[in-house]
N, C-alpha and C. Protein backbone atom coordinates (compact mmCIF):
# COMPACT_ATOMS: atom_id res chain seq x y z
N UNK A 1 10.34 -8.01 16.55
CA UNK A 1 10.36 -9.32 15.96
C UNK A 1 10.93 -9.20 14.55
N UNK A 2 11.67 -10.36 13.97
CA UNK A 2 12.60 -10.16 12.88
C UNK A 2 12.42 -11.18 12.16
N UNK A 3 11.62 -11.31 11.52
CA UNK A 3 11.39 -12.51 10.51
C UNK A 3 11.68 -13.04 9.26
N UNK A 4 12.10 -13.29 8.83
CA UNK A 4 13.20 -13.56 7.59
C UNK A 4 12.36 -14.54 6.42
N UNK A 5 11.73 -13.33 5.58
CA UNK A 5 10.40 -14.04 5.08
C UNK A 5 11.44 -14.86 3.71
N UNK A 6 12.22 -14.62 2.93
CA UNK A 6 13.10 -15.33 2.01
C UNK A 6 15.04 -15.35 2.22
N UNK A 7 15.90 -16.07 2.42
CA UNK A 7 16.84 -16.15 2.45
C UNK A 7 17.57 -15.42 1.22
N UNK A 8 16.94 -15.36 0.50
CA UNK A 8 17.67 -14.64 -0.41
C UNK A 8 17.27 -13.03 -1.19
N UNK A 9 18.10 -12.16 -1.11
CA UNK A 9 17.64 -10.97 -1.37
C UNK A 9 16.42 -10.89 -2.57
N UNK A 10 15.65 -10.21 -2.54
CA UNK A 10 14.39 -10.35 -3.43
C UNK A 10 14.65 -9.34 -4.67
N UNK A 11 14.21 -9.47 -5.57
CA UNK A 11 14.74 -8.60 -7.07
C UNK A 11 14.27 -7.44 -6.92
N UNK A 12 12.96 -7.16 -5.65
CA UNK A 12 12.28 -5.58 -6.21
C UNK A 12 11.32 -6.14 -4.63
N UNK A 13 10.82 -4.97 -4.21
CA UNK A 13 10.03 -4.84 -3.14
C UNK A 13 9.41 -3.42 -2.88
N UNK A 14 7.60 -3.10 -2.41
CA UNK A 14 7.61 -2.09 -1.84
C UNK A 14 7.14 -2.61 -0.33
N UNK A 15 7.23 -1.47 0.45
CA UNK A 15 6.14 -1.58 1.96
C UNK A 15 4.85 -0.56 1.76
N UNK A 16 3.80 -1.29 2.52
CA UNK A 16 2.44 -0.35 2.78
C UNK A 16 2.14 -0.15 4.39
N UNK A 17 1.11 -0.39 4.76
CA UNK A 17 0.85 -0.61 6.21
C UNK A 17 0.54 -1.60 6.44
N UNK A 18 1.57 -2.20 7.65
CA UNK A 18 1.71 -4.30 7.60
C UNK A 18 1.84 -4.87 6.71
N UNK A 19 2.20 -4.56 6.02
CA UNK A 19 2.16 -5.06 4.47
C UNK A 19 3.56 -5.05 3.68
N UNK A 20 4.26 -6.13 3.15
CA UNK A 20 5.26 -5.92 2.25
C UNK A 20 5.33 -6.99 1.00
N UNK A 21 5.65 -6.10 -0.34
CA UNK A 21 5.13 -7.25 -1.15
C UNK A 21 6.37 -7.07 -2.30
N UNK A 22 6.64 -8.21 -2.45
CA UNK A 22 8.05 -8.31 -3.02
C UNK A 22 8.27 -9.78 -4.37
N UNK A 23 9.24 -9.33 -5.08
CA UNK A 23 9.17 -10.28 -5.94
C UNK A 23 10.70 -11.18 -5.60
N UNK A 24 10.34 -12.50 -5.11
CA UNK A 24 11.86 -13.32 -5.20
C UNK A 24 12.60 -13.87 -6.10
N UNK A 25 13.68 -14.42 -6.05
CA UNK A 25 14.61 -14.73 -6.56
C UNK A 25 14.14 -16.10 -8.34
N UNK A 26 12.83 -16.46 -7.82
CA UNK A 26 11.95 -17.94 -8.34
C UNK A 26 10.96 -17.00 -9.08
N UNK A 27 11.16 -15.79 -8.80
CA UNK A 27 10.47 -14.78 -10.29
C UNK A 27 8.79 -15.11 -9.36
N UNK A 28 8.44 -15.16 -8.41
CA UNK A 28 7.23 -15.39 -7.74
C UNK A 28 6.62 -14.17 -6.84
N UNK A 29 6.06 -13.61 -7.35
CA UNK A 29 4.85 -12.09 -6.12
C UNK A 29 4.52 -12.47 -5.08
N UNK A 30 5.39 -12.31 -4.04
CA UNK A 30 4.71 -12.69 -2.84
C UNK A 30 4.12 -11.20 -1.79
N UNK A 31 3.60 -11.91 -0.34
CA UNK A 31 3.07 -11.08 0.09
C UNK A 31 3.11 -11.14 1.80
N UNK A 32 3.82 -10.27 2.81
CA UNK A 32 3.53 -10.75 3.89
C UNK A 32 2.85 -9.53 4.65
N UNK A 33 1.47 -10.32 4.99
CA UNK A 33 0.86 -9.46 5.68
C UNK A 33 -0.19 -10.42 6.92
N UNK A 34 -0.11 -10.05 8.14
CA UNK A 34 -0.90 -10.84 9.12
C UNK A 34 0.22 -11.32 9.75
N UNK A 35 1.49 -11.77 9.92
CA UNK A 35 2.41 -12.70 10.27
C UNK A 35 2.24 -13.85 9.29
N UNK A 36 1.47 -13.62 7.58
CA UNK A 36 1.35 -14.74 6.93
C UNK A 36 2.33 -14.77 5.66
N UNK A 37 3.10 -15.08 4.97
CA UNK A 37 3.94 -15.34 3.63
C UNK A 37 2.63 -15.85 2.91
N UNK A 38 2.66 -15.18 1.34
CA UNK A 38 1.53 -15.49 0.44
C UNK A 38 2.36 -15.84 -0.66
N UNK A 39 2.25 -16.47 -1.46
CA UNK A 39 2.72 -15.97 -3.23
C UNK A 39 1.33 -15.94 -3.65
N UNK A 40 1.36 -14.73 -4.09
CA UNK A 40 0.34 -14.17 -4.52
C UNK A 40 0.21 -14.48 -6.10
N UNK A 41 1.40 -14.47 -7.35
CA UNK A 41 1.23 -15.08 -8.32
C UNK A 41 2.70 -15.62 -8.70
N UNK A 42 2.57 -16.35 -9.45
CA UNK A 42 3.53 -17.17 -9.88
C UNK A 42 4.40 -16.85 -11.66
N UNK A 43 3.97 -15.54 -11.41
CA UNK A 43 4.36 -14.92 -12.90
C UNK A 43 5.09 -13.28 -12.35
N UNK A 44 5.72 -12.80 -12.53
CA UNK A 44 6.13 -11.58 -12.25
C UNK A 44 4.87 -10.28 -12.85
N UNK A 45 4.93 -9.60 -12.12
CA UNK A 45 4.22 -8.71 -12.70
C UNK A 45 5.07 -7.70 -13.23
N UNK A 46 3.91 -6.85 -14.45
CA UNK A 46 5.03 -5.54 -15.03
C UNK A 46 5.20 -5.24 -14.24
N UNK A 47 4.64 -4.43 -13.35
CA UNK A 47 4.68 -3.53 -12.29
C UNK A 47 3.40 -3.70 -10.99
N UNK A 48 4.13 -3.51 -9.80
CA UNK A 48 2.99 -3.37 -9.19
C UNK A 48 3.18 -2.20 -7.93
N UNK A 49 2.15 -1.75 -7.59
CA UNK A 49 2.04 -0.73 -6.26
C UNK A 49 1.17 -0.52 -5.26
N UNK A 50 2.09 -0.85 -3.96
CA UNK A 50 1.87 -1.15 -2.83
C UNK A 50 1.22 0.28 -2.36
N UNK A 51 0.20 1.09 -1.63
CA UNK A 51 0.22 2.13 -1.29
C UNK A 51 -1.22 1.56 -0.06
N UNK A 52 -0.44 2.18 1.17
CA UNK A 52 -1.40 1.09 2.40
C UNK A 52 -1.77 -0.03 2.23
N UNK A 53 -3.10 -0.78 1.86
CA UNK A 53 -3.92 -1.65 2.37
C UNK A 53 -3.90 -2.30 1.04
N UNK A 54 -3.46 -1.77 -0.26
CA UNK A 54 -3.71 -2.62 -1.74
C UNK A 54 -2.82 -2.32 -2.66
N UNK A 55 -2.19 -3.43 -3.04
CA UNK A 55 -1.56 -3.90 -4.22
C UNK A 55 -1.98 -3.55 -5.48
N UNK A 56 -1.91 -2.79 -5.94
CA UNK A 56 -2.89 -3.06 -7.93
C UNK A 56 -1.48 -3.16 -8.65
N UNK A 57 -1.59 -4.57 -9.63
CA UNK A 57 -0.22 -4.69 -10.13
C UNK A 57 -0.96 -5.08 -11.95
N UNK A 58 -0.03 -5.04 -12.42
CA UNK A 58 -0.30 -5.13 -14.01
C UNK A 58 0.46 -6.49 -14.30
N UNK A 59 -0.42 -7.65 -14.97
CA UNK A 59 0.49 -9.00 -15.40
C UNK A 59 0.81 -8.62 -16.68
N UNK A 60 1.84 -9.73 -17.16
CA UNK A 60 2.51 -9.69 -18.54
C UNK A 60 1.12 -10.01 -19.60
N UNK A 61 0.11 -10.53 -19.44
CA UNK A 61 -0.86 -10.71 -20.16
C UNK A 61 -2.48 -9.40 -20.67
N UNK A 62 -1.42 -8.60 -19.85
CA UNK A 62 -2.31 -7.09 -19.70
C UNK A 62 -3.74 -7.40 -18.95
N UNK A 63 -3.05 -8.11 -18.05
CA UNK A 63 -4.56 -8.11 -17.05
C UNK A 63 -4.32 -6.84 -15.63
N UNK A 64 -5.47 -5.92 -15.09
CA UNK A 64 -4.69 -5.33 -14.10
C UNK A 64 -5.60 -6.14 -13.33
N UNK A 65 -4.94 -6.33 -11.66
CA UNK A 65 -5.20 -7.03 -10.50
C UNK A 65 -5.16 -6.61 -9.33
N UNK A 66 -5.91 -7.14 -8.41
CA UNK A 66 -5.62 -5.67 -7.42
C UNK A 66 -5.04 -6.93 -5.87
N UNK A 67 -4.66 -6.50 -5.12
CA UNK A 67 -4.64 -7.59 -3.94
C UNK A 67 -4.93 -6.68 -2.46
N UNK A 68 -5.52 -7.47 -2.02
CA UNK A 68 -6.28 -7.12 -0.97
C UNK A 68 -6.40 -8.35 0.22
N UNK A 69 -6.21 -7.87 1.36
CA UNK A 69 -6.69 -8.79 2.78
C UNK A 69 -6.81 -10.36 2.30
N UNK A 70 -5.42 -10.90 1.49
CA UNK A 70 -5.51 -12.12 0.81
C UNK A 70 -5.69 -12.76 0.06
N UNK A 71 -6.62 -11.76 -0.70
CA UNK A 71 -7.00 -11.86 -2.03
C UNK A 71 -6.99 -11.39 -3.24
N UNK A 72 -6.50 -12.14 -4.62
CA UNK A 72 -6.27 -11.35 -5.48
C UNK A 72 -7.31 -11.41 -5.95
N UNK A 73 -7.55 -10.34 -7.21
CA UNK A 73 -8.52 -10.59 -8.12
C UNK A 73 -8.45 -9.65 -9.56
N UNK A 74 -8.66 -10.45 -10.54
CA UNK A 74 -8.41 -9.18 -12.17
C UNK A 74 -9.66 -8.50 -11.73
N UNK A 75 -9.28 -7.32 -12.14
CA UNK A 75 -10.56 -6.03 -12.53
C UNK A 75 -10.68 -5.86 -13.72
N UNK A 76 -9.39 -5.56 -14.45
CA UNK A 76 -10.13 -5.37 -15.87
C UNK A 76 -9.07 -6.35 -16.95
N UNK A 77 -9.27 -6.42 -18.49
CA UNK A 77 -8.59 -7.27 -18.83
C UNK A 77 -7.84 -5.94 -19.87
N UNK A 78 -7.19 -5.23 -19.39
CA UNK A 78 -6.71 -4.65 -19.68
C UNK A 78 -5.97 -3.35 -18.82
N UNK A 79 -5.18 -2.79 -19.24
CA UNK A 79 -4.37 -1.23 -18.28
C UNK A 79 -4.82 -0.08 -18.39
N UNK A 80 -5.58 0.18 -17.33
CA UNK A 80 -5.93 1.32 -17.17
C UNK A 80 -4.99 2.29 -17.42
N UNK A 81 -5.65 3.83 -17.81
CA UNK A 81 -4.50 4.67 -18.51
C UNK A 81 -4.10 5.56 -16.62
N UNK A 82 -5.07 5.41 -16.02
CA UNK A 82 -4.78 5.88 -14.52
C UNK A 82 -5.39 5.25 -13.73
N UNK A 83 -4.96 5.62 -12.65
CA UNK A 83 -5.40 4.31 -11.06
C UNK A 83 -4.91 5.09 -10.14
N UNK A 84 -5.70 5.17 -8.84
CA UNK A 84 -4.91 5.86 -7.42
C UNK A 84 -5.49 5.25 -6.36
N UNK A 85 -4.43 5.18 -5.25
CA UNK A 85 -4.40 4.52 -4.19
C UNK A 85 -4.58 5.29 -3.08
N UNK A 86 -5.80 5.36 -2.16
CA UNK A 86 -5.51 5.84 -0.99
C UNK A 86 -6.20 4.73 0.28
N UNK A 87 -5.57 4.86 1.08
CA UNK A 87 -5.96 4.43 2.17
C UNK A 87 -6.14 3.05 1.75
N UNK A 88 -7.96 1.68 2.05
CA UNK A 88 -7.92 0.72 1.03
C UNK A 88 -8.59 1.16 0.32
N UNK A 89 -8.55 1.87 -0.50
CA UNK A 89 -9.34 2.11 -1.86
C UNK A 89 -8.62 2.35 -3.42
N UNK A 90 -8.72 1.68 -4.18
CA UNK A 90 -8.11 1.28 -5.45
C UNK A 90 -9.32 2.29 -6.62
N UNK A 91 -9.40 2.78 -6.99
CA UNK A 91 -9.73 3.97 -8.40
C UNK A 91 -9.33 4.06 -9.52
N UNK A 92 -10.36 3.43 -10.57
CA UNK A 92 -9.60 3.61 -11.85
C UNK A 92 -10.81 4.23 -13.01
N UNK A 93 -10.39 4.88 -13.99
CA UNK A 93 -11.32 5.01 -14.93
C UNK A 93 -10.79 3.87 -16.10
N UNK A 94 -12.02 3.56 -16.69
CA UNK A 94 -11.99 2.35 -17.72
C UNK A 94 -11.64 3.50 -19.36
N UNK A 95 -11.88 1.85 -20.41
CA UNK A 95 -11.52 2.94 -21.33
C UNK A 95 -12.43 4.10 -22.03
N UNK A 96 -13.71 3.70 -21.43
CA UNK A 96 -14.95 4.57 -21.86
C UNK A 96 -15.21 5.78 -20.87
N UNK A 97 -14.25 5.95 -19.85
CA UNK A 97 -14.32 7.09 -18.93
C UNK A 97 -15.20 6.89 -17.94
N UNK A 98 -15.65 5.78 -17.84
CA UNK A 98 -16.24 5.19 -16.20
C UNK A 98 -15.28 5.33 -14.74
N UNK A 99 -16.09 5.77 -14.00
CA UNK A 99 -15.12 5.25 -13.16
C UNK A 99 -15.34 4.20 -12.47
N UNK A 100 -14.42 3.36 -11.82
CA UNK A 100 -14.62 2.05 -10.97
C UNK A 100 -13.94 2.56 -9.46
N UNK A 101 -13.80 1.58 -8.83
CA UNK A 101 -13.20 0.98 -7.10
C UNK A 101 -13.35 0.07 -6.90
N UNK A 102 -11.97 -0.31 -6.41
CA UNK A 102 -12.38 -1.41 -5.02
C UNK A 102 -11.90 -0.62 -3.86
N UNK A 103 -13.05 -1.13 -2.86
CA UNK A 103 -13.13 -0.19 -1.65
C UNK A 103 -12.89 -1.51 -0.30
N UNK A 104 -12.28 -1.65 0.32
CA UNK A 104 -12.43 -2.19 1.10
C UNK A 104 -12.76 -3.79 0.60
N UNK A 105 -11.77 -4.20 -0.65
CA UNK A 105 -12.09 -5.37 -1.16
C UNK A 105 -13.58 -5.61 -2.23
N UNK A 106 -14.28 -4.67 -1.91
CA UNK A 106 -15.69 -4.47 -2.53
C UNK A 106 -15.53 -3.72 -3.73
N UNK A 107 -15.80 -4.22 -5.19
CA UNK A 107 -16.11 -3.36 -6.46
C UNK A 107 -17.47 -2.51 -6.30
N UNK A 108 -17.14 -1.29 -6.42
CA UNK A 108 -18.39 -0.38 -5.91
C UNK A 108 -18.32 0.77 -7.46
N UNK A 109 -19.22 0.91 -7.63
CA UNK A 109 -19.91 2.26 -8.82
C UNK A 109 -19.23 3.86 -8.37
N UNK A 110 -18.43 4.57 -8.29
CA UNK A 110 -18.43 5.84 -7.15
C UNK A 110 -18.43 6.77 -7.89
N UNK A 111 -19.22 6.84 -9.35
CA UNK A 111 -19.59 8.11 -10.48
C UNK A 111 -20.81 7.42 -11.38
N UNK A 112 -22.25 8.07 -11.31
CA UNK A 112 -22.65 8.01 -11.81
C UNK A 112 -22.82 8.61 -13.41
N UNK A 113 -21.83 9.27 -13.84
CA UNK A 113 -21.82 9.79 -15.11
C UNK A 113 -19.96 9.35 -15.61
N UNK A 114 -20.06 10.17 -16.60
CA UNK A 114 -18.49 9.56 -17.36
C UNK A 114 -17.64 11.08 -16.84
N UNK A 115 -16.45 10.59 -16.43
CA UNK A 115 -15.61 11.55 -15.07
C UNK A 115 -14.52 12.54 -16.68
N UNK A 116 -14.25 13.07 -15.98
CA UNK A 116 -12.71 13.43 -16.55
C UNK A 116 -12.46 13.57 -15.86
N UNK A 117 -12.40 13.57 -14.75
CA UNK A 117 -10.63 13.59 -13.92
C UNK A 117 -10.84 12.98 -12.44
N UNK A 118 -10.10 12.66 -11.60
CA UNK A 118 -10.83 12.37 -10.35
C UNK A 118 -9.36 12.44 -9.49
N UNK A 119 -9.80 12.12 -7.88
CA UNK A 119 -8.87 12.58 -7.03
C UNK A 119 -9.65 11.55 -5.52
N UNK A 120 -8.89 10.98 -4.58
CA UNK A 120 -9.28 10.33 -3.86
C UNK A 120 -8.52 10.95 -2.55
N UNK A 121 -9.06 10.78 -1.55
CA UNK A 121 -8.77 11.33 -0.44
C UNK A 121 -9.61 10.40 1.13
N UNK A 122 -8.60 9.75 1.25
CA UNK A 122 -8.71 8.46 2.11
C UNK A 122 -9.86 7.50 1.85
N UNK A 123 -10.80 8.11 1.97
CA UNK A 123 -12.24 6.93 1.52
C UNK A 123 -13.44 8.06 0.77
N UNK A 124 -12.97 8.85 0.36
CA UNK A 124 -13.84 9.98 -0.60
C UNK A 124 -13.35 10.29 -1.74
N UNK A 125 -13.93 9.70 -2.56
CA UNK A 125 -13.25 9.88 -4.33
C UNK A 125 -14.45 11.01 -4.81
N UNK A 126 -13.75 12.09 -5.38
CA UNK A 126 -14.15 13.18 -5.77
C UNK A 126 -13.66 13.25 -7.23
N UNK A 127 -14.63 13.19 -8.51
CA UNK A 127 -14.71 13.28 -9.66
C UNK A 127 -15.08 14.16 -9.93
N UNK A 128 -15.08 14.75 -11.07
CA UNK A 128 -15.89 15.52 -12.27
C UNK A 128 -16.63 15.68 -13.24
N UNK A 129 -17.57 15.63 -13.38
CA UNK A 129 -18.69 15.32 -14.28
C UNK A 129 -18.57 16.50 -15.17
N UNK A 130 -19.44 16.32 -16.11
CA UNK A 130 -20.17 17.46 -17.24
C UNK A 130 -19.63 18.53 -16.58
N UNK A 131 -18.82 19.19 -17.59
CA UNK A 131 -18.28 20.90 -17.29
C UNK A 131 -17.72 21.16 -15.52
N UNK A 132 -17.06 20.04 -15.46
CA UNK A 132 -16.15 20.11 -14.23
C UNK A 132 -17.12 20.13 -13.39
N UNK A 133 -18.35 19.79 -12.92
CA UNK A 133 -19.04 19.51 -11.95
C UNK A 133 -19.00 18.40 -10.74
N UNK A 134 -18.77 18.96 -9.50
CA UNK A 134 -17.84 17.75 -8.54
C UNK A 134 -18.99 16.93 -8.13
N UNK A 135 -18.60 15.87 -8.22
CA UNK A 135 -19.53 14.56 -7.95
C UNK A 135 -18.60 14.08 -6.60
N UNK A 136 -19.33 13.40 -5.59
CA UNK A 136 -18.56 12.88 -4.35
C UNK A 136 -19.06 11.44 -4.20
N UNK A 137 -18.27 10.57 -3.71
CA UNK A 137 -18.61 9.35 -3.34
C UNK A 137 -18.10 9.11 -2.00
N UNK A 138 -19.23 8.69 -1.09
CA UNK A 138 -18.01 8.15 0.41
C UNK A 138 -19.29 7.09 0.68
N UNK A 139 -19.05 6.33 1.77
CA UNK A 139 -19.61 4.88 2.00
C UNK A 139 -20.94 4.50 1.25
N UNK A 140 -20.51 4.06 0.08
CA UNK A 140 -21.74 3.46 -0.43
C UNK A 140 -22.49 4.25 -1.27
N UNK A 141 -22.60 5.89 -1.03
CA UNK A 141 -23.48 6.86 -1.66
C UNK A 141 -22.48 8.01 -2.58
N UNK A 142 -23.52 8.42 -3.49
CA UNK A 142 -22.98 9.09 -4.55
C UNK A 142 -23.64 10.71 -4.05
N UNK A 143 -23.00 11.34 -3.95
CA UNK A 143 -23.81 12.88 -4.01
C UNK A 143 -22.66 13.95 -4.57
């Protein structure tokens, strides 16, 4: 099936899984995923990246945003200095060295202490605590 989501070549585009999210010609973020066309925002973003199941894009107002199964939403009001994408899970540390997620559309806790460094691996985000000590997170629980 060949669906011809804009007539006119789009300025920038990536693909994920079912998923393609592209900016058109009217400077508008759109999104087709489901057999559905979205505009997702109506402002260009600095940048954004598609990697499987979520979008996390940065607006001109330094908001970062993440998009997910239809829905956008700001996380923080500001740019994270890192962020990683695996599978649907979105990972970022804030500016106080927290770490955050969205997991499956869900903002979830997945470090109970302040990380230096972290690494995600499909739905298991593996941080570092105090003197490189590995902290694990997978559905819901911290160990």
């Amino acid at each position: 099936i060949v669906i011809n989501a804009d007539p006119l070549t789009p300025t920038s585009y990536q693909v994920g899984d079912d998923m393609v999210a592209w900016v058109n010609r009217n400077r508008q973020f759109m999104v087709f995923e489901d057999g559905i066309i979205t505009m997702v925002e109506d402002i260009v973003p600095e940048k954004y990246n598609l990697t499987d199941a979520v979008i996390a894009y940065e607006m001109p107002n330094r908001h970062f945003k993440a998009y997910y199964e239809g829905e956008a939403q700001i996380l923080e009001s500001y740019i994270p200095e890192d962020y990683k994408i695996d599978n649907e899970t979105l990972v970022w540390v804030d500016y106080m060295n927290n770490l955050h997620a969205l997991a499956y559309g869900e903002r979830v806790k997945p470090a109970k202490r302040i990380v230096s460094e972290f690494e995600i691996f499909v739905d298991v985000i593996q941080s570092n605590v105090n003197m490189f000590r590995p902290q694990f997170y997978y559905d819901g629980q911290v160990y």
